[in-house]
Protein backbone atom coordinates (compact mmCIF):
# COMPACT_ATOMS: atom_id res chain seq x y z
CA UNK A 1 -25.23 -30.39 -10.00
CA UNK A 2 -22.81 -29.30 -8.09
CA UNK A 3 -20.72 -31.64 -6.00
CA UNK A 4 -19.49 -31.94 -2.31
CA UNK A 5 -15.77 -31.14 -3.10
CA UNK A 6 -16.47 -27.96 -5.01
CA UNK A 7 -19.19 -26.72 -2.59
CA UNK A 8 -16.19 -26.72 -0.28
CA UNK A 9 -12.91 -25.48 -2.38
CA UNK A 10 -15.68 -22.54 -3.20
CA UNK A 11 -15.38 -21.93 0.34
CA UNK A 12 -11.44 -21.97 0.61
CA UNK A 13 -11.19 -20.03 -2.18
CA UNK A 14 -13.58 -17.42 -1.42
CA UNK A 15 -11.87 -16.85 2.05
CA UNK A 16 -8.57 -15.20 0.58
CA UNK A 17 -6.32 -17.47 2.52
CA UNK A 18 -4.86 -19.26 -0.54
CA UNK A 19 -3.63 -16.46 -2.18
CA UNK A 20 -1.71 -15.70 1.11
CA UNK A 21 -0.29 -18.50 1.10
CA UNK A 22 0.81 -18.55 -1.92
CA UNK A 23 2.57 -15.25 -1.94
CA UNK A 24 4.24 -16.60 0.91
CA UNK A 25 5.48 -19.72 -1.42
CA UNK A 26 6.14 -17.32 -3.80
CA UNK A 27 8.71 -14.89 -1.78
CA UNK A 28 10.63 -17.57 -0.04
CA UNK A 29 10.79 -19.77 -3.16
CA UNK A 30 12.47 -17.06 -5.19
CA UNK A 31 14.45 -15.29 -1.92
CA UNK A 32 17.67 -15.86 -3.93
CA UNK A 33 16.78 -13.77 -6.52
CA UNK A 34 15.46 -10.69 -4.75
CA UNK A 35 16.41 -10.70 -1.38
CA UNK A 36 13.01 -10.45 0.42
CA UNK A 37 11.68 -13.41 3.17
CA UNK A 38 8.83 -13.80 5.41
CA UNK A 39 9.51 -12.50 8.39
CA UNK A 40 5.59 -12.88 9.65
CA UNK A 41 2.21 -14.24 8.64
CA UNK A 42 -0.82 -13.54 10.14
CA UNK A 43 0.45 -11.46 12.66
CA UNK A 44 -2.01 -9.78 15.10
CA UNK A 45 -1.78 -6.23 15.82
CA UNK A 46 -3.40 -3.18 17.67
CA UNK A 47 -2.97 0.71 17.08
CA UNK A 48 -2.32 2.04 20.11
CA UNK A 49 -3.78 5.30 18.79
CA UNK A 50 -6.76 4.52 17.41
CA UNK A 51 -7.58 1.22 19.13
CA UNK A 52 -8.13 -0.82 15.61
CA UNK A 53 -6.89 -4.03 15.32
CA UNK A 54 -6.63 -7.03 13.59
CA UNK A 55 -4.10 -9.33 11.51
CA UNK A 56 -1.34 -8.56 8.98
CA UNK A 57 -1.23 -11.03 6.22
CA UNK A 58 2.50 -10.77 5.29
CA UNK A 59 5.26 -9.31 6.50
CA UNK A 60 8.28 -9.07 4.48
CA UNK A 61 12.13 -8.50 5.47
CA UNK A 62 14.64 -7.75 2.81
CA UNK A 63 18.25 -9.06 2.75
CA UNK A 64 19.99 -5.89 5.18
CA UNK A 65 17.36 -6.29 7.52
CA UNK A 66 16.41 -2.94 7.22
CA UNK A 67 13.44 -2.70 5.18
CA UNK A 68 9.91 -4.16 5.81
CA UNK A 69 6.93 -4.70 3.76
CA UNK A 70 3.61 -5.03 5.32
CA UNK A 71 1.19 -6.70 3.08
CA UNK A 72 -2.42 -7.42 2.72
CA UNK A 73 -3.61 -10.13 -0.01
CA UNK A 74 -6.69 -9.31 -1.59
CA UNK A 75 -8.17 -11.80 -4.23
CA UNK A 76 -10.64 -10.37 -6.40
CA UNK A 77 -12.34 -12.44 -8.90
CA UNK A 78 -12.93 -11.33 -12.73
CA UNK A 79 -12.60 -7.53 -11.10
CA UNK A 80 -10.89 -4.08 -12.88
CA UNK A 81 -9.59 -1.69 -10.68
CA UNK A 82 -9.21 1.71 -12.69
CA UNK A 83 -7.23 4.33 -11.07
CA UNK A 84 -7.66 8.08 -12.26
CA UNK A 85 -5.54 10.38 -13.25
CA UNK A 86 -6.61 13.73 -14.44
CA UNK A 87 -3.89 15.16 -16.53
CA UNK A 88 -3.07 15.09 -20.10
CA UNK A 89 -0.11 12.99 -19.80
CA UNK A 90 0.92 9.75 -17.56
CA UNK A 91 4.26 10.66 -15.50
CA UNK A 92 5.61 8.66 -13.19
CA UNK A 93 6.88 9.26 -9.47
CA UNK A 94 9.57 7.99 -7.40
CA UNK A 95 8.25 9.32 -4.03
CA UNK A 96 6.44 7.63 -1.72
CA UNK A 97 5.45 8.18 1.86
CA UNK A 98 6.72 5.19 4.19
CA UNK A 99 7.75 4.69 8.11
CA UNK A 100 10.82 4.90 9.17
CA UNK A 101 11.83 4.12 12.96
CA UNK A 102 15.82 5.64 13.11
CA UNK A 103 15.85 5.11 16.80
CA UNK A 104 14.92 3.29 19.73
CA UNK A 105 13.08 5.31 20.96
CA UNK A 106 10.16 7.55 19.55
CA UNK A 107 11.64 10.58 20.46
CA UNK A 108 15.27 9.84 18.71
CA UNK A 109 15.90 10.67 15.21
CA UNK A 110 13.15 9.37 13.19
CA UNK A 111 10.12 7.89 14.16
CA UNK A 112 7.10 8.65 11.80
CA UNK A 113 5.92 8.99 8.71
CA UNK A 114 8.20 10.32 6.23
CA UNK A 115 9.29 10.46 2.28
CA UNK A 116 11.78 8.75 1.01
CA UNK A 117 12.63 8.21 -3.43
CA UNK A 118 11.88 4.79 -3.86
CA UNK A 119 12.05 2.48 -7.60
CA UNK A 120 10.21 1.34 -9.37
CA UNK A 121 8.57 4.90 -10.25
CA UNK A 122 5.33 4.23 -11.54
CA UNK A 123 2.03 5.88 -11.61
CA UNK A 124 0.61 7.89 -8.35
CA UNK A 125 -3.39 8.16 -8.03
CA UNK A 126 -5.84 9.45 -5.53
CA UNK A 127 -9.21 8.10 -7.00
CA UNK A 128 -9.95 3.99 -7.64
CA UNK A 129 -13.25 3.36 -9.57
CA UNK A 130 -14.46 -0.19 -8.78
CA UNK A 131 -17.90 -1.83 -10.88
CA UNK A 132 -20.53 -1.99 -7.81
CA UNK A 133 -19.10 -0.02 -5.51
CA UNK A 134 -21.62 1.32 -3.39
CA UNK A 135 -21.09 5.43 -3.61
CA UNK A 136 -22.39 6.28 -0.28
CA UNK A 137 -20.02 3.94 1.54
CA UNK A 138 -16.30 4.21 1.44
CA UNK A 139 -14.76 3.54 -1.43
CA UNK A 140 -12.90 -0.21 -0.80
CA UNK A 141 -9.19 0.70 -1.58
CA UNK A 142 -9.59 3.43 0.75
CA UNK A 143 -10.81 1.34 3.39
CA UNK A 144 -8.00 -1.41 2.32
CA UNK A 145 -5.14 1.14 2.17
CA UNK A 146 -6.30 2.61 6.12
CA UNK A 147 -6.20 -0.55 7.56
CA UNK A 148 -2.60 -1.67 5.84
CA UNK A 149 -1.44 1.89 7.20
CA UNK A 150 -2.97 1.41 10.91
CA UNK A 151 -1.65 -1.94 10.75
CA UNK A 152 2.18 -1.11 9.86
CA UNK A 153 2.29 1.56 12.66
CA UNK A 154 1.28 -0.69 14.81
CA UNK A 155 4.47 -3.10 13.77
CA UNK A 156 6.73 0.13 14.02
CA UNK A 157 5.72 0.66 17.73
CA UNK A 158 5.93 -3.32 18.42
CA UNK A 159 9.15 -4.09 16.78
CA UNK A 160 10.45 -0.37 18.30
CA UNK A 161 10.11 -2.18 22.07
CA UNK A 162 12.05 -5.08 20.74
CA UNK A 163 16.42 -5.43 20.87
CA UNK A 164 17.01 -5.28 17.18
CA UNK A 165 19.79 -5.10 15.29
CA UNK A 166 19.78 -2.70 13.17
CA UNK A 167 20.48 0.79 12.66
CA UNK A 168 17.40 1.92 10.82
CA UNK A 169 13.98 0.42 9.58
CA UNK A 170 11.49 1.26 6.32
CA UNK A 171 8.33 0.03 6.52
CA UNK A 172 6.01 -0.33 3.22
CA UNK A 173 2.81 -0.67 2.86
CA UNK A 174 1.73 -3.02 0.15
CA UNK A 175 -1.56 -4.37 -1.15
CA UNK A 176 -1.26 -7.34 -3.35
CA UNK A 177 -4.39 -8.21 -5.65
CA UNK A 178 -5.81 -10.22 -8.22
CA UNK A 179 -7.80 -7.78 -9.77
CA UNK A 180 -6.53 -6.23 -12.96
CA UNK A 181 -4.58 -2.40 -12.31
CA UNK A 182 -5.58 0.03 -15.24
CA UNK A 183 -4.95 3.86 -15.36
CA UNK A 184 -7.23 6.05 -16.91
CA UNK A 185 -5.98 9.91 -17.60
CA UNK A 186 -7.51 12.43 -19.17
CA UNK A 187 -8.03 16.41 -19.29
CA UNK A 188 -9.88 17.83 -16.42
CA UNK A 189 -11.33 20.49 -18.82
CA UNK A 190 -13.02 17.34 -20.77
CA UNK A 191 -15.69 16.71 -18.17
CA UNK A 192 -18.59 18.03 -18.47
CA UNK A 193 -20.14 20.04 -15.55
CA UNK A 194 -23.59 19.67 -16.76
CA UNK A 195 -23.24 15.39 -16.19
CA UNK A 196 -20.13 15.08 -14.40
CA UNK A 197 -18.82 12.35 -16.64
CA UNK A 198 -15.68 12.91 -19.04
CA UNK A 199 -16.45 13.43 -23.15
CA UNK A 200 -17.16 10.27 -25.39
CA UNK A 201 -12.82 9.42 -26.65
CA UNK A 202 -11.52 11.83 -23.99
CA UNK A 203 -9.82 9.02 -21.55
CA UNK A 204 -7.00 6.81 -21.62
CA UNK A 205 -6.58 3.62 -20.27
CA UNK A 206 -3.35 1.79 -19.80
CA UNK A 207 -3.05 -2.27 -17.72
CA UNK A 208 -0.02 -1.65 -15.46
CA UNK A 209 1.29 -4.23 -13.09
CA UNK A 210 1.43 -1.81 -9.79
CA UNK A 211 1.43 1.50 -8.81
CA UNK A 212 1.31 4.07 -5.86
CA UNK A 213 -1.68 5.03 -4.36
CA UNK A 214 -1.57 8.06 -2.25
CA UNK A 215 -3.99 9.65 -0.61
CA UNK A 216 -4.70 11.91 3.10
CA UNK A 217 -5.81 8.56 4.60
CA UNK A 218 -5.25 8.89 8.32
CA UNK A 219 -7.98 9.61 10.85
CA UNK A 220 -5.93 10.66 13.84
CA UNK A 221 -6.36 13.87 14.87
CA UNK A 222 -4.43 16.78 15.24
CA UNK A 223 -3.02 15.91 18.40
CA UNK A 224 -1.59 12.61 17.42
CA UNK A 225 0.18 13.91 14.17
CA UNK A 226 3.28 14.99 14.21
CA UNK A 227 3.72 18.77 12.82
CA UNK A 228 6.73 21.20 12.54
CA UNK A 229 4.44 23.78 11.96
CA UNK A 230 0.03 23.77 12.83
CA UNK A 231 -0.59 24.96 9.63
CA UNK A 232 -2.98 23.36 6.82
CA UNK A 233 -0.35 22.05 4.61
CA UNK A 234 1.51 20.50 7.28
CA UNK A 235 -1.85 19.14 8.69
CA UNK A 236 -2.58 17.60 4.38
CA UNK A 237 0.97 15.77 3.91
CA UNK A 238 0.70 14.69 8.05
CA UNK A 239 -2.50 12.52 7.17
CA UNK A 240 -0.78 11.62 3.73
CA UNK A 241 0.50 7.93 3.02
CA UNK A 242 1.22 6.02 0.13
CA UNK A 243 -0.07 2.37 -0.57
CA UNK A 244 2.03 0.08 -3.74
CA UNK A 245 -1.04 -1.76 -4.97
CA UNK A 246 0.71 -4.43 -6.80
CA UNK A 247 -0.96 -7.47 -9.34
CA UNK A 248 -0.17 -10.67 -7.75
CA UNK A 249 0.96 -12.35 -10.45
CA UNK A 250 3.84 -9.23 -11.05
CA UNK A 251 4.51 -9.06 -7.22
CA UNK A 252 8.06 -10.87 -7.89
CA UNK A 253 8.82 -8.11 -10.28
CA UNK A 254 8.40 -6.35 -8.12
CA UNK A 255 10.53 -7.14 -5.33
CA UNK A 256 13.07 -7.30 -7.63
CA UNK A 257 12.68 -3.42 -9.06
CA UNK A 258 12.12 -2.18 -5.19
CA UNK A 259 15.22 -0.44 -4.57
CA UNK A 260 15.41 2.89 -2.02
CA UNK A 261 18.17 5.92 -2.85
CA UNK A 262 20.05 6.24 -0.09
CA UNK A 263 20.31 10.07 -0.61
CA UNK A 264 17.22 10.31 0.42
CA UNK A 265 17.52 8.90 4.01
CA UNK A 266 20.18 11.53 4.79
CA UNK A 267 17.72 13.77 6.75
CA UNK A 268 16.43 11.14 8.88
């Protein structure tokens, strides 16, 4: 039978909060090594733009003051999440769509979405398969990834009213998990149209520690996005982001391979 004291750590556990905290152990017990600190923890925060709202887990500073990570923890018991990739070999990628705020001001030099070569390269996906997902709902990561996106903005605009000192700010977004991060490639031309599903010893799989997850995740509309040119491949990479989904028990690792090229901010 089961007793009083479990009932109740079943309770903490299932709510989430102590793998928060312990990523936030985590960071600030090994600062020395990469750099990174809490900054914030459970920080409340409203889009302005789309009126969501709600609470950031984690958010990280690095060293220079002049990158941010903006982190949700998820903990996901005994789960596989299997990210596709539907070509013949697995490449890596060192893009990835951030924030940057170069400015006080939104109207100054940079204050928007933008891409930026980043390290580690890893991986890049569009489609996560996850065992009982329910097909005619959203798929989770989706909904996961929107909400760390929504959330970040709504730091970039905060922190843009504030007197800061510095000269220009990257924001990730970063989903930390316990579930276990496989890829799965294989040839397009392998699936069968008659069943939709790929041939028997046609896919792939590889367990990776983290990768990007991009994908046009942004609901604002048209109005709200900010386009050179209205034209429909301005209007795809506009609603465009990219989410590092990152194994918690590699997320040090990782904050020790993060490292931006500088080259790649001269634009902005």
């Amino acid at each position: 039978m089961e007793t009083e004291t479990e009932r109740l750590a079943k309770i903490v556990d299932s709510s989430g909060f102590p793998l928060q905290i312990r990523i936030e152990h985590l960071v600030n017990s090994t600062s020395s090594s990469h750099g990174w600190k809490v900054r914030y923890k459970e920080h409340p925060w409203r889009n302005i733009d789309t009126g969501s709202s709600g609470f950031i887990d984690l958010v990280l500073i690095d060293k220079h003051s002049t990158s941010s990570m903006v982190i949700e923890c998820k903990r996901k018991q005994d789960s596989d999440w299997i990210f596709l990739l539907p070509s013949k070999e697995l490449e890596n990628r060192r893009r990835a769509r951030v924030w940057i705020t170069k400015s006080k001001s939104p109207t100054g030099d940079a204050f928007d979405w933008a891409d930026i070569s980043t390290e580690p390269s890893t991986p890049e996906s569009e489609f996560c398969a996850v065992l009982g997902h329910d097909n005619r709902s959203r798929p989770m990561i989706e909904r996961i990834a929107a909400d760390v996106i929504e959330s970040t903005e709504a730091l970039a605009y905060e922190e843009n009213n504030l007197t800061l000192d510095f000269n220009y700010m990257i924001y990730f977004n970063i989903v930390i998990t316990t579930a276990k991060l496989w890829l799965c490639n294989f040839d397009p031309e392998d699936i069968s149209t008659d069943t939709g599903i790929i041939e028997e010893n046609k896919t792939n799989f590889k367990n990776v520690s983290y990768l990007r997850f991009r994908k046009s995740l942004s609901t604002k509309p048209v109005d709200k996005l900010n386009l050179a040119e209205k034209n429909y491949s301005n209007l795809i990479k506009a609603k465009e982001n990219t989410v590092f989904v990152v194994n918690s028990g590699k997320f040090v690792e990782f904050l020790n391979n993060i490292n931006i090229d500088d080259s790649s901010l001269k634009n902005f």
